[in-house]
C-alpha atoms as a PDB file:
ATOM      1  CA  UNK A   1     -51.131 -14.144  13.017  1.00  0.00           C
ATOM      2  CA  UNK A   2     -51.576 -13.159   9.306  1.00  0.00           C
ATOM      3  CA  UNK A   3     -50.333  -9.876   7.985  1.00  0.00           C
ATOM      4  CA  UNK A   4     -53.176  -8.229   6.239  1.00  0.00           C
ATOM      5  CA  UNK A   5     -52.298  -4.839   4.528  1.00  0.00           C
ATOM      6  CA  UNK A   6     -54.295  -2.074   4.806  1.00  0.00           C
ATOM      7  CA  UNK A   7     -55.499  -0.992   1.037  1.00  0.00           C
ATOM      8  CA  UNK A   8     -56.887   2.740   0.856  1.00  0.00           C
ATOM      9  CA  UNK A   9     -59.624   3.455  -0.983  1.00  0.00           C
ATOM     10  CA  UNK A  10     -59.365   5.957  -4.307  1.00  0.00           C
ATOM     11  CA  UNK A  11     -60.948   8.899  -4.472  1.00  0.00           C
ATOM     12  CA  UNK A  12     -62.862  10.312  -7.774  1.00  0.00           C
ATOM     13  CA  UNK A  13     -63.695  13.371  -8.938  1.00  0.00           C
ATOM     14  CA  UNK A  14     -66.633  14.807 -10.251  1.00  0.00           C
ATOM     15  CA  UNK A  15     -65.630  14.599 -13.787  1.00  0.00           C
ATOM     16  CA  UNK A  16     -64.662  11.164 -13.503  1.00  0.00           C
ATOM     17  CA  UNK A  17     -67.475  10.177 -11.317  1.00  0.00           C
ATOM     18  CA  UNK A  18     -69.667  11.946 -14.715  1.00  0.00           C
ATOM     19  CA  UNK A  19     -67.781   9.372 -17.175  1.00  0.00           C
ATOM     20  CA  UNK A  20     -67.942   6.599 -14.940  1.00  0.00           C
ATOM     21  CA  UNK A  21     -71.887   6.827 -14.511  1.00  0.00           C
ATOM     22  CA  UNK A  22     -72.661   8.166 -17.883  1.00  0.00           C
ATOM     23  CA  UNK A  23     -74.884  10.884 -15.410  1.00  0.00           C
ATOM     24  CA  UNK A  24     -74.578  14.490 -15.500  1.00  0.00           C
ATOM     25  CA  UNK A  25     -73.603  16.678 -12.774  1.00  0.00           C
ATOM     26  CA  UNK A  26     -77.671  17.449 -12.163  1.00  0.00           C
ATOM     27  CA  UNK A  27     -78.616  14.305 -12.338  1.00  0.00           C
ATOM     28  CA  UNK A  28     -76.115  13.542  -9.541  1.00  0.00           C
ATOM     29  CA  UNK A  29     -76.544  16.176  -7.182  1.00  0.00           C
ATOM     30  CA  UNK A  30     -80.394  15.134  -7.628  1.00  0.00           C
ATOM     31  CA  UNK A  31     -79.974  11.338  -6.976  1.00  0.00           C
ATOM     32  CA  UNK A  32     -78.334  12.336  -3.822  1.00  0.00           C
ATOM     33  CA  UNK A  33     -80.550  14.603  -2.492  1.00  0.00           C
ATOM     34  CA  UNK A  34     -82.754  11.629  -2.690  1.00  0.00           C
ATOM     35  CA  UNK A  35     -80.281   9.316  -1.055  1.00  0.00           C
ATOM     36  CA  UNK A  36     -79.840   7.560  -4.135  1.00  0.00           C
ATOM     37  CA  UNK A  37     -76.607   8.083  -5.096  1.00  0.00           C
ATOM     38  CA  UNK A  38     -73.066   8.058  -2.579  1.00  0.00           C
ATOM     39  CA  UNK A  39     -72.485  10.768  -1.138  1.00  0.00           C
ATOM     40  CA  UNK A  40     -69.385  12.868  -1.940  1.00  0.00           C
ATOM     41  CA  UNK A  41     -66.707  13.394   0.671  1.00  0.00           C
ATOM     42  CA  UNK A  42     -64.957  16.639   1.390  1.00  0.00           C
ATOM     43  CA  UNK A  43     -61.214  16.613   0.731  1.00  0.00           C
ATOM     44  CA  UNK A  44     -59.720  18.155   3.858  1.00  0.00           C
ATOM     45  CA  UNK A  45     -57.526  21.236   3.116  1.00  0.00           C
ATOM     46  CA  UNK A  46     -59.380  22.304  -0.245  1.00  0.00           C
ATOM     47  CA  UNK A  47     -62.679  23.092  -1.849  1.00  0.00           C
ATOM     48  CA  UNK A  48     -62.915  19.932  -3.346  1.00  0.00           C
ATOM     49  CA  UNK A  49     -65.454  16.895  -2.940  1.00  0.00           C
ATOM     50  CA  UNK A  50     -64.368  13.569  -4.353  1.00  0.00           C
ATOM     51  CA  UNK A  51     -66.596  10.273  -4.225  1.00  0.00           C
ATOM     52  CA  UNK A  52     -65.338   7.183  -2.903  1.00  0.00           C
ATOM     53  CA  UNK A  53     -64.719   4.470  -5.529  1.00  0.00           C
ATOM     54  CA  UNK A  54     -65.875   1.536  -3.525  1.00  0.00           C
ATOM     55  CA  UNK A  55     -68.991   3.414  -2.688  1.00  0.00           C
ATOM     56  CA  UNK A  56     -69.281   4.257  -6.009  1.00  0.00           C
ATOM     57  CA  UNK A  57     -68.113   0.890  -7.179  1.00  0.00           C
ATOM     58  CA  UNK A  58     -71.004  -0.684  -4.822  1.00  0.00           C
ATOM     59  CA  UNK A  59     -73.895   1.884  -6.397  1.00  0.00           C
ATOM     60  CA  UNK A  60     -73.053   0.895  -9.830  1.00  0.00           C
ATOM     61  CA  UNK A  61     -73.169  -2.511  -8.896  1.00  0.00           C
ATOM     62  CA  UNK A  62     -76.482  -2.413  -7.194  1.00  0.00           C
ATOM     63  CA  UNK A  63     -78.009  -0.802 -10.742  1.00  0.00           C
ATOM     64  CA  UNK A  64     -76.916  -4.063 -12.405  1.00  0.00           C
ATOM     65  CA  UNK A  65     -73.237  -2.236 -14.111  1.00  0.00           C
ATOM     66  CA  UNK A  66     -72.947   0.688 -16.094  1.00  0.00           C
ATOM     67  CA  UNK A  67     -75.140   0.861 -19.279  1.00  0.00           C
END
């Protein structure tokens, strides 16, 4: 049997998530209300959210790459 290592996915925050997108934080917030956008995750132990980057990876992706 083949080892396959387990890779973890990154984790982005809001800022980032801003630059990555060229979006601002309203826009954001608004594409996800209408389920158009990933939704963030809540890092355990803290007040932060943070977005997946494959999910994020995968929306950008599906809008034909960042403009």
């Amino acid at each position: 049997m083949a080892f396959s290592p387990v890779i973890e996915d990154s984790f982005l925050d809001l800022e980032t998530v801003k630059q990555v997108t060229s979006l601002s934080k309203t826009t954001i917030y608004s594409l996800i209300a209408e389920g158009k956008f990933p939704q963030p995750v809540k890092i355990t132990g803290t007040r932060r959210s943070a977005w997946r980057a494959s999910e994020l990876n995968l929306w950008i992706t599906s809008q034909g790459g960042v403009q």
